[in-house]
Protein backbone atom coordinates (compact mmCIF):
# COMPACT_ATOMS: atom_id res chain seq x y z
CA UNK A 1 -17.09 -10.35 10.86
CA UNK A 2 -16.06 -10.73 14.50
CA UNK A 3 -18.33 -8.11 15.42
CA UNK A 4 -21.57 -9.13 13.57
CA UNK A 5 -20.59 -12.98 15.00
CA UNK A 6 -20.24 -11.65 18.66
CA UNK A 7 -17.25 -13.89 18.81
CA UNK A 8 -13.86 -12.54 19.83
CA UNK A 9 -15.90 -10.29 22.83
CA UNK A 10 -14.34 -7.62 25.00
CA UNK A 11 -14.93 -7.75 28.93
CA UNK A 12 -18.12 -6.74 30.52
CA UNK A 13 -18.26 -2.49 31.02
CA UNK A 14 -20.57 0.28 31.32
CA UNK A 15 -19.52 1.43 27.49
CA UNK A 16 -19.68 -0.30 25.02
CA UNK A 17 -22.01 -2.37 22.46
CA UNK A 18 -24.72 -4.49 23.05
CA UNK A 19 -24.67 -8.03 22.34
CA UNK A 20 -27.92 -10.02 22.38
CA UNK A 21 -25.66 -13.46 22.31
CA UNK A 22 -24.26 -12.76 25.59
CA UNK A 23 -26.62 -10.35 27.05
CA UNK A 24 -24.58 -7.41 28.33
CA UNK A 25 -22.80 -4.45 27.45
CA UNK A 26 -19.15 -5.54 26.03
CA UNK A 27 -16.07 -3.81 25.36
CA UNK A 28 -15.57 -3.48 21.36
CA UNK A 29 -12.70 -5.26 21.08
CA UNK A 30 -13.15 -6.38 17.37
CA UNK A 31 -13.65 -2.45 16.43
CA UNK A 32 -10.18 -1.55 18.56
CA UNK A 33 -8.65 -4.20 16.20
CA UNK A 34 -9.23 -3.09 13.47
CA UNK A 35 -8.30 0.58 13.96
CA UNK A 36 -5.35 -0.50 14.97
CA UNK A 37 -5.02 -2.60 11.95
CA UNK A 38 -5.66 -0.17 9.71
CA UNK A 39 -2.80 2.04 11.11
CA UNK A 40 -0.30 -0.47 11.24
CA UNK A 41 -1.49 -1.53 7.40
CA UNK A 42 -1.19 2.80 6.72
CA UNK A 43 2.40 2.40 8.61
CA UNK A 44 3.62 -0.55 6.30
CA UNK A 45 2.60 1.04 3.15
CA UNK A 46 4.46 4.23 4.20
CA UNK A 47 7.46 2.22 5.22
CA UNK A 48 6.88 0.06 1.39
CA UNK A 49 7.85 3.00 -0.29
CA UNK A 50 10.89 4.08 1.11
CA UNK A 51 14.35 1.72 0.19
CA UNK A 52 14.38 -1.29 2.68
CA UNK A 53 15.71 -4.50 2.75
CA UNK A 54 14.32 -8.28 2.57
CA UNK A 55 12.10 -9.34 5.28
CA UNK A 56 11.97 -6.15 6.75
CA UNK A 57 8.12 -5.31 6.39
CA UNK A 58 7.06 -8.59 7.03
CA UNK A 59 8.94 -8.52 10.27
CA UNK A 60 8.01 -5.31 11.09
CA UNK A 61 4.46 -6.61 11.38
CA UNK A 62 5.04 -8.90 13.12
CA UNK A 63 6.20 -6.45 15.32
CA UNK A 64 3.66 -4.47 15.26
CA UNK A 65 0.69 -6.82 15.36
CA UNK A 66 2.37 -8.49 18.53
CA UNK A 67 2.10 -5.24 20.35
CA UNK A 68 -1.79 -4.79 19.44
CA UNK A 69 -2.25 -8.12 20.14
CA UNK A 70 -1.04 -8.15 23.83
CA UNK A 71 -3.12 -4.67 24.25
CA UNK A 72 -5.97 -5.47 23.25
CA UNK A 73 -5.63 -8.76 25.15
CA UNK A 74 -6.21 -6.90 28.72
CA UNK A 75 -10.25 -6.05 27.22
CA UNK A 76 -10.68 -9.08 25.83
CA UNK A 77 -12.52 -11.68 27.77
CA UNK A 78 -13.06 -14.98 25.85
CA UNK A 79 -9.38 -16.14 26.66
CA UNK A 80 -8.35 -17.70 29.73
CA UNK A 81 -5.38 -16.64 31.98
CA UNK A 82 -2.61 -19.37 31.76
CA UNK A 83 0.28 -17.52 33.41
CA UNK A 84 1.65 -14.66 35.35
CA UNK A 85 -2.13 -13.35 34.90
CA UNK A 86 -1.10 -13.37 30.82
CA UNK A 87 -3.45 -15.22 28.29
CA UNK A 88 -1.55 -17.77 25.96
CA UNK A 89 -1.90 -14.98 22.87
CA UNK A 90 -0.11 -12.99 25.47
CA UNK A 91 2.49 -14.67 26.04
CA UNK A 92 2.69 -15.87 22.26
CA UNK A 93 3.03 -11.85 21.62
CA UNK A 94 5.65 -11.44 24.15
CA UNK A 95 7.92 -14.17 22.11
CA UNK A 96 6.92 -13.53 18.74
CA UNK A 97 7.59 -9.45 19.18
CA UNK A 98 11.36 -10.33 21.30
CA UNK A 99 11.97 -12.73 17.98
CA UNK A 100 11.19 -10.19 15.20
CA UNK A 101 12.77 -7.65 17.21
CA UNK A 102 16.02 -9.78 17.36
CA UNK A 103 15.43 -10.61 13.34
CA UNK A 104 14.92 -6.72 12.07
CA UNK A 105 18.46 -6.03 14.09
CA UNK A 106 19.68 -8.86 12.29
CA UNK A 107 18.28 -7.48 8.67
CA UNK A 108 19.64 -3.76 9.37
CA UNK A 109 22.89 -4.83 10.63
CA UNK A 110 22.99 -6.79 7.36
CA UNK A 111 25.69 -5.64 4.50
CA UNK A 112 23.73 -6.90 1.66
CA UNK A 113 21.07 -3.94 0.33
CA UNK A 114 18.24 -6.74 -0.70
CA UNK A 115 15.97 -3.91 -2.36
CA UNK A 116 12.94 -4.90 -2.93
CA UNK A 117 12.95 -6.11 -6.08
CA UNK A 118 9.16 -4.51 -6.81
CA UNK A 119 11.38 -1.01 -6.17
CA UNK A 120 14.08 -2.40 -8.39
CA UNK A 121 11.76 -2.77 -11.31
CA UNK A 122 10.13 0.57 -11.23
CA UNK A 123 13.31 2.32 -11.21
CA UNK A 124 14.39 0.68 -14.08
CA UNK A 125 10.90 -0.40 -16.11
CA UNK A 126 11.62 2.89 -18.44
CA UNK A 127 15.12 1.51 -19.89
CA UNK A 128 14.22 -2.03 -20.33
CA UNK A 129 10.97 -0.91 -22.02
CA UNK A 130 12.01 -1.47 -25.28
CA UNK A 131 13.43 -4.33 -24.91
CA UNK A 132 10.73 -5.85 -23.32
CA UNK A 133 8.84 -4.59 -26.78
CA UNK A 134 11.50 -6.15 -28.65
CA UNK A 135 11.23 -9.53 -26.82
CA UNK A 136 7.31 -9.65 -27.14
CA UNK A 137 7.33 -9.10 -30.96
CA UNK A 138 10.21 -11.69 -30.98
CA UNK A 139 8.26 -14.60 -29.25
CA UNK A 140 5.16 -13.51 -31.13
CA UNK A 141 6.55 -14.45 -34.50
CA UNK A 142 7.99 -17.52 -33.22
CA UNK A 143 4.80 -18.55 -32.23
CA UNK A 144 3.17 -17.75 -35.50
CA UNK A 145 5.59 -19.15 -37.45
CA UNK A 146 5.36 -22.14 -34.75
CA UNK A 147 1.53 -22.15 -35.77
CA UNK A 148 1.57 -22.03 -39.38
CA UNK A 149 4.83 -25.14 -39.30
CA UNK A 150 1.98 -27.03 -37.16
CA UNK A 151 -0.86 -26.04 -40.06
CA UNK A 152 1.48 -27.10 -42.84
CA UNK A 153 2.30 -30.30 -40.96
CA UNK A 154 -1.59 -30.88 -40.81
CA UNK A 155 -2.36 -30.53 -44.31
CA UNK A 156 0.97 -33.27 -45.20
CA UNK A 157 -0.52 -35.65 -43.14
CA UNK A 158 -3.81 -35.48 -44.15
């Protein structure tokens, strides 16, 4: 989308795309992205399956996406230097990656294995199968027999 809109532009070089809304040759900066999106989505769903604890993927992208995001900052040239010849996403990245850092530390140091409850479920879905069976047919004929009270009340009152 950012591409085709010509917003979130990389820096002026000899390679590069074309873009007719600001007349030059720009860095692809919206194409880097989302490489590097798709590897750190490929490098979640790897880390998904194996046994982890609450919060750790989420903060593990934020990890991640702080990195790319103060990268890919350096190419980019719609955003303004604020400080220390940083952008404000730069900065933002540097505080957001030292805070989930600090946070997965936290989670690993942590006692408690908080599964993934997801990984819980398939481990066990093949024992509690039949019960789950049981349980359906169970609130089924409640319901019918729920109906047909609510027909015979119908049929007093009328």
């Amino acid at each position: 989308g950012c591409l085709l809109n010509g917003c979130c532009f990389g820096k002026v070089s000899m390679y590069g795309i074309y873009f007719e809304e600001h007349n030059s040759i720009l860095i692809p900066t919206q194409l880097y992205s989302s490489l590097i999106l798709t590897f750190i989505f490929i490098i979640l769903r790897f880390y998904q399956e194996k046994p982890h604890k609450a919060g750790e993927i989420f903060f593990l992208y934020l990890l991640l996406y702080s990195i790319k995001r103060f990268f890919i900052e350096f190419w980019r040239a719609d955003n303004s230097v604020v400080l220390l010849n940083l952008t404000l996403f730069q900065i933002l990245s540097i505080a957001i990656f030292f805070l989930s850092l600090i946070k997965l530390v936290f989670i690993k140091k942590s006692r408690a294995q908080n599964i993934s409850w997801f990984l819980f479920l398939n481990l066990n879905l093949n024992l509690d199968l039949t019960n789950i069976t049981y349980a359906w047919i169970y609130i089924k004929g409640i319901a019918l027999r729920f109906r047909k009270a609510l027909r015979f009340a119908s049929y007093r009152v009328l």
